[in-house]
Protein backbone atom coordinates (compact mmCIF):
# COMPACT_ATOMS: atom_id res chain seq x y z
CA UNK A 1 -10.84 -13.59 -2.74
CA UNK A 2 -8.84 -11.71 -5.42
CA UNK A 3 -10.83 -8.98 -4.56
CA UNK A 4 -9.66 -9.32 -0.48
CA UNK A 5 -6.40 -9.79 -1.64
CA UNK A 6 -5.91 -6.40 -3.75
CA UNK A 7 -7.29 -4.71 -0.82
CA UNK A 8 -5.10 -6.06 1.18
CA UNK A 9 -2.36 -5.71 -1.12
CA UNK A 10 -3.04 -1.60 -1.10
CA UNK A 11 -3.55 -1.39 2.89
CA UNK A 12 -0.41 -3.30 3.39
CA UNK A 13 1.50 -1.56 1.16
CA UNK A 14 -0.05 2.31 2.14
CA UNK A 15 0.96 1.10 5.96
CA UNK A 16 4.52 0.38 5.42
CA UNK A 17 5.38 2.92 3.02
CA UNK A 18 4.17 5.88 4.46
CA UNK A 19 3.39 6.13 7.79
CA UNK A 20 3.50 9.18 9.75
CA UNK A 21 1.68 9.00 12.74
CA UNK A 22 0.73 6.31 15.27
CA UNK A 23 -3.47 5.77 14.56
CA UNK A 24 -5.46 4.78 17.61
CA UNK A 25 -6.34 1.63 18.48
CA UNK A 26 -9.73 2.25 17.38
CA UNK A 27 -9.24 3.08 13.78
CA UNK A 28 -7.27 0.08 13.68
CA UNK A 29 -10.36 -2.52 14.15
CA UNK A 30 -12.72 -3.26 12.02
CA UNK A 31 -16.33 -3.51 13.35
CA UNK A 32 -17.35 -6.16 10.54
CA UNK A 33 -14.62 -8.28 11.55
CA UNK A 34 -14.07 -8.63 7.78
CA UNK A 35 -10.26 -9.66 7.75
CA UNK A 36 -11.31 -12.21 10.20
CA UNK A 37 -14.26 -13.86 8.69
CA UNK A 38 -11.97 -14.14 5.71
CA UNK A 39 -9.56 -15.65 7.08
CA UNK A 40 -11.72 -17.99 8.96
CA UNK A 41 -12.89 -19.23 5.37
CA UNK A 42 -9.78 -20.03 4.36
CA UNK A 43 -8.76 -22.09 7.11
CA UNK A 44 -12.31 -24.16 7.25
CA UNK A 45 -10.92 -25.25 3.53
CA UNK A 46 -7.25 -25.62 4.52
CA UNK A 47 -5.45 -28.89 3.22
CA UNK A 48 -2.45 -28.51 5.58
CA UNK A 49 -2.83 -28.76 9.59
CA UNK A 50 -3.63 -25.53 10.52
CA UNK A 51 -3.42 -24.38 14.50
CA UNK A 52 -4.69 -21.04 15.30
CA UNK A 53 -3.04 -20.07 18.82
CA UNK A 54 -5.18 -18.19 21.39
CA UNK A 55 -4.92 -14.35 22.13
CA UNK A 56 -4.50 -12.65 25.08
CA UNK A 57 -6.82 -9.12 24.82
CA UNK A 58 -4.58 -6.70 26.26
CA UNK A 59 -1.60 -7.99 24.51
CA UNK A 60 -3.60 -8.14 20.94
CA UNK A 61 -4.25 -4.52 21.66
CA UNK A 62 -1.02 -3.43 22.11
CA UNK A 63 0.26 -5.64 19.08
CA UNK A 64 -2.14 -4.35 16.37
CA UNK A 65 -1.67 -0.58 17.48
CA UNK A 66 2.32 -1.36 17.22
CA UNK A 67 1.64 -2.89 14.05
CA UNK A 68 -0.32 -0.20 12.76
CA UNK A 69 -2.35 -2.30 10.55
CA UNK A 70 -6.42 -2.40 10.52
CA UNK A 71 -8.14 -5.62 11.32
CA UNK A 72 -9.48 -5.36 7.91
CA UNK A 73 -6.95 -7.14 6.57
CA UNK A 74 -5.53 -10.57 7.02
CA UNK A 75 -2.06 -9.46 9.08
CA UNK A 76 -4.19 -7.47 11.24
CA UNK A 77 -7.05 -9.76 11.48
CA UNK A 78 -4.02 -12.54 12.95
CA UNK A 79 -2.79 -9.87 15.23
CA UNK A 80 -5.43 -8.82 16.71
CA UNK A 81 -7.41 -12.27 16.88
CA UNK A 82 -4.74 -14.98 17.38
CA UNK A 83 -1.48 -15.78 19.24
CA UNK A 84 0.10 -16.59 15.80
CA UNK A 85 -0.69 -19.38 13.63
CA UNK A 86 1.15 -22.54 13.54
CA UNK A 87 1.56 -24.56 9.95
CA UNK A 88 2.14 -28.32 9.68
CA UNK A 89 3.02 -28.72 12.83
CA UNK A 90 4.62 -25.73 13.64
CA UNK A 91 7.15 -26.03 10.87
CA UNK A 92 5.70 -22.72 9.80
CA UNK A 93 5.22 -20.06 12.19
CA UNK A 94 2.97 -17.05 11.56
CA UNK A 95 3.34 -14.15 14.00
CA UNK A 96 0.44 -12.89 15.72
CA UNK A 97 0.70 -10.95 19.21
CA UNK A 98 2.39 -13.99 21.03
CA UNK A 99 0.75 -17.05 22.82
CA UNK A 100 2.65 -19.36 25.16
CA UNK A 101 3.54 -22.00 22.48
CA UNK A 102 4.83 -18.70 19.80
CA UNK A 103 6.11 -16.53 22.36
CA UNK A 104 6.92 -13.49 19.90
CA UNK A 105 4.52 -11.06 18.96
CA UNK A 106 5.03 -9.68 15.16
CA UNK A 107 5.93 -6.01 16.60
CA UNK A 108 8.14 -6.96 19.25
CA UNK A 109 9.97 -9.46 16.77
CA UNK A 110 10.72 -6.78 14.02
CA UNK A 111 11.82 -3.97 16.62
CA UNK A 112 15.36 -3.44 16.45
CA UNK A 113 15.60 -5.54 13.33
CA UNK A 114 13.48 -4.15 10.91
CA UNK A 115 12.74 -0.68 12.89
CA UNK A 116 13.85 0.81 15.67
CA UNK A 117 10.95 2.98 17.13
CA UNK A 118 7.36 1.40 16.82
CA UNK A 119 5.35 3.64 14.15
CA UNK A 120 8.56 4.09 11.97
CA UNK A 121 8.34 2.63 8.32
CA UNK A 122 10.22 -0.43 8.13
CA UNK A 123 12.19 -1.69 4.78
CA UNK A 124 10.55 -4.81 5.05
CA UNK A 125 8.67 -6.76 7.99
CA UNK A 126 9.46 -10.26 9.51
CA UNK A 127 6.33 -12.28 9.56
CA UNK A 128 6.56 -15.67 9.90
CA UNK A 129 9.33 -17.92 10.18
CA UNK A 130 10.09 -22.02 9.83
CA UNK A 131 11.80 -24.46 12.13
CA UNK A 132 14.37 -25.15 9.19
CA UNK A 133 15.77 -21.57 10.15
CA UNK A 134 14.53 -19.62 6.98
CA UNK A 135 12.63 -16.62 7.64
CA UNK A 136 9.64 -14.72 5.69
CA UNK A 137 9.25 -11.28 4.91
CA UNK A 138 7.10 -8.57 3.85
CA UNK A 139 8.82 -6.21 1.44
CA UNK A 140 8.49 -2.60 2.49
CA UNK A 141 10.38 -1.30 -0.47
CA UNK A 142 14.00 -2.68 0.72
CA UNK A 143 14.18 -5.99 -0.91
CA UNK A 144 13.12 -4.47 -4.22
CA UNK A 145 10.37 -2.28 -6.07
CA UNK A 146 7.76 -5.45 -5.41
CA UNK A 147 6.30 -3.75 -2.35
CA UNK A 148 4.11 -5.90 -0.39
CA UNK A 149 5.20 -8.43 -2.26
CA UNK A 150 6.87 -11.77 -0.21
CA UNK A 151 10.62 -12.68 0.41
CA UNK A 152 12.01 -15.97 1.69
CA UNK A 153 15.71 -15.28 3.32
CA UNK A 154 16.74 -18.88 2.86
CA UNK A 155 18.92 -20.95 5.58
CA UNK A 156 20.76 -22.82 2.49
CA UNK A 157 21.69 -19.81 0.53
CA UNK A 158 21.48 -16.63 2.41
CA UNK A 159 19.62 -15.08 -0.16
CA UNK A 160 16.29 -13.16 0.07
CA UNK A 161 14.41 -14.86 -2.69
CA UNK A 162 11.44 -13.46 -4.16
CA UNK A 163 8.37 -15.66 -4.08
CA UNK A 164 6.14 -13.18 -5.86
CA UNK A 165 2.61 -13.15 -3.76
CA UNK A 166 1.31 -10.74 -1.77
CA UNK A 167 0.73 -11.74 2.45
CA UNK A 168 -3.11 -12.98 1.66
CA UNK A 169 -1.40 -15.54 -1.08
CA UNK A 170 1.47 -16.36 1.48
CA UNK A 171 -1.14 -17.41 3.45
CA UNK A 172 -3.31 -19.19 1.23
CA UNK A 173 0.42 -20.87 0.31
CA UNK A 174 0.65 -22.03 4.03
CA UNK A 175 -2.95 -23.12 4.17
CA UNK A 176 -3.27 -25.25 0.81
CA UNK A 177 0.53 -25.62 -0.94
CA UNK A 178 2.15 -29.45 -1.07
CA UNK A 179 4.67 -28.23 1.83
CA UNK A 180 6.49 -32.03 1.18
CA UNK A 181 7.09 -30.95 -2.19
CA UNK A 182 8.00 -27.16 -1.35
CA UNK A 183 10.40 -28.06 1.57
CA UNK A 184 11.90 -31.00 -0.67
CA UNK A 185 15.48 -31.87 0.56
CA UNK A 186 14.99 -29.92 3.28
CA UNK A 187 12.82 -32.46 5.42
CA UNK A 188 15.08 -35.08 7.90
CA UNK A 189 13.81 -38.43 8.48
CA UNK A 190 11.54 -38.61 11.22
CA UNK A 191 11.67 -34.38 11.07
CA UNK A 192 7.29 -34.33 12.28
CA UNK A 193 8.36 -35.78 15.68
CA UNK A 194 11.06 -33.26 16.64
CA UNK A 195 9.43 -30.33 15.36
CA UNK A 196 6.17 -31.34 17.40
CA UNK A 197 8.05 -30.49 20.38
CA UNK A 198 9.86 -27.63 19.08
CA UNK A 199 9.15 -23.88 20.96
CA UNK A 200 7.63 -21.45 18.83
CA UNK A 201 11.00 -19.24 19.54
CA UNK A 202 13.34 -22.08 18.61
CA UNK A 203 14.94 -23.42 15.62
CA UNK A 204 17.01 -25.75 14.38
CA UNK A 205 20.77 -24.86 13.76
CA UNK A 206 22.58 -27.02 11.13
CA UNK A 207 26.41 -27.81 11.08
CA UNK A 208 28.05 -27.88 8.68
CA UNK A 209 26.02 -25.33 7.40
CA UNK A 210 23.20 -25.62 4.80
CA UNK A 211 24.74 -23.29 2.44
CA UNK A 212 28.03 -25.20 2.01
CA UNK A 213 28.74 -28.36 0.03
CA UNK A 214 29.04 -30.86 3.06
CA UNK A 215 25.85 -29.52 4.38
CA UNK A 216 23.44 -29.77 1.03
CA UNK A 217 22.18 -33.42 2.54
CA UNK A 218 19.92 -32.21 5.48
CA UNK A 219 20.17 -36.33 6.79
CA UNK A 220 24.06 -36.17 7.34
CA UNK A 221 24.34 -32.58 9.04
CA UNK A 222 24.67 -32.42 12.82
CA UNK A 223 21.27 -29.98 14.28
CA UNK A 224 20.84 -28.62 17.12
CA UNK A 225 17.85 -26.43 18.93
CA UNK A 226 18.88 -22.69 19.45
CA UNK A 227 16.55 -19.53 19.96
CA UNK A 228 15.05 -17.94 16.87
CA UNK A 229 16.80 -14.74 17.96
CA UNK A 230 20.04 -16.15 17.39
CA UNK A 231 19.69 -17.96 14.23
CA UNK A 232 18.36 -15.04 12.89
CA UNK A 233 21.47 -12.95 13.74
CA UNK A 234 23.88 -15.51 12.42
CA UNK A 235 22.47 -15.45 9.18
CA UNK A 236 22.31 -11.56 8.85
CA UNK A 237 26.16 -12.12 9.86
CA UNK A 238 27.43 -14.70 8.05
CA UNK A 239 25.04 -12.93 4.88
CA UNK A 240 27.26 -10.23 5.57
CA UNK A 241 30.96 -12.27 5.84
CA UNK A 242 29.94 -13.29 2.48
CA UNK A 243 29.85 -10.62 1.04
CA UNK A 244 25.38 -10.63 -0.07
């Protein structure tokens, strides 16, 4: 698996960093379904609850070649083969290219936010997000020198914090990590029920807000369900305000 994971770690990085041309679709898949298989392993031996969401063909197709990433390796392996991947629930959503129940495909979510034009080489990429509001990211050289290294932008303090694993262990994270212990504080009372019914393109939206004093007890904050769209803006905004 390290072995998977440095390769990974290379194609990742040599995608985002220096693109110049949009590659057909079929230099994109991998024949051996290798990135698949992999992943496939890992979630037989996942410890977490671990939904893979269906694909539809055409849509996978067009995903992966806006991606730009080979099937080789575990992003384009979920791309191509799944709807996105759902965590605990669906506390943690991974993108993929977009199912009914995570109705965002990783392309279509970073364009306009991370690039404009599909093929251009983003800063960083948006790849999975969590019902709390916080958002996970791919560092394409704009969070740091760590490329293709992981970022959490974090609902209670606005910050991009570097968790220091590459996608593959950001998976493997998802898959196998005590997500009680990670997400301590940050779990309501009776949180599994609500988020069960949550859309894949909703959050929740705390008031007062996480980041402030009267918000740091997630059981006395007012919450509400907005789109994922529009928590994600307010946080670039109020990131912004406060001067990040």
């Amino acid at each position: 698996m390290k072995f998977f994971q440095l390769f990974a770690f290379i194609l990742i990085t040599a995608t985002i960093s220096s693109q110049t041309k949009m590659r057909p679709i079929n230099e994109l898949i991998d024949q051996n379904d290798s990135g698949w298989k992999s992943l496939q392993e890992w979630v037989k031996t996942a410890k977490n609850k671990v939904e893979i969401l269906p694909a539809d063909p055409q849509k996978a197709k067009d995903a992966l070649y806006q991606t730009q990433i080979t099937t080789a390796s575990p992003m384009g392996a979920i791309v191509y083969k799944t709807g996105g991947i759902l965590i605990d629930n669906g506390w943690i959503r991974i993108l993929g290219s977009g199912s009914a129940k995570l109705n965002r495909s990783l392309p279509d979510w970073n364009k306009g936010k991370t690039f404009k034009e599909f093929g251009e080489a983003p800063s960083f990429l948006l790849i999975a997000d969590d019902a709390l509001g916080g958002f996970y990211l791919l560092n394409g050289g704009g969070l740091g020198t760590d490329v293709g290294k992981m970022y959490y932008f974090a609902p209670d303090n606005l910050e991009y914090e570097p968790l220091d694993i590459t996608y593959s262990q950001f998976l493997e994270f998802c898959f196998n990590n005590d997500l009680d212990k990670y997400y301590l504080g940050s779990r309501w009372e009776n949180w599994t029920k609500e988020v069960a019914s949550l859309q894949g393109d909703q959050v929740f939206n705390f008031y007062p807000f996480l980041w402030t004093e009267e918000g740091n007890d997630i059981n006395k904050v007012q919450r509400k369900i907005i789109p994922v769209e529009e928590q994600y803006n307010l946080n670039v905004d109020l990131r912004k305000q406060l001067g990040h």
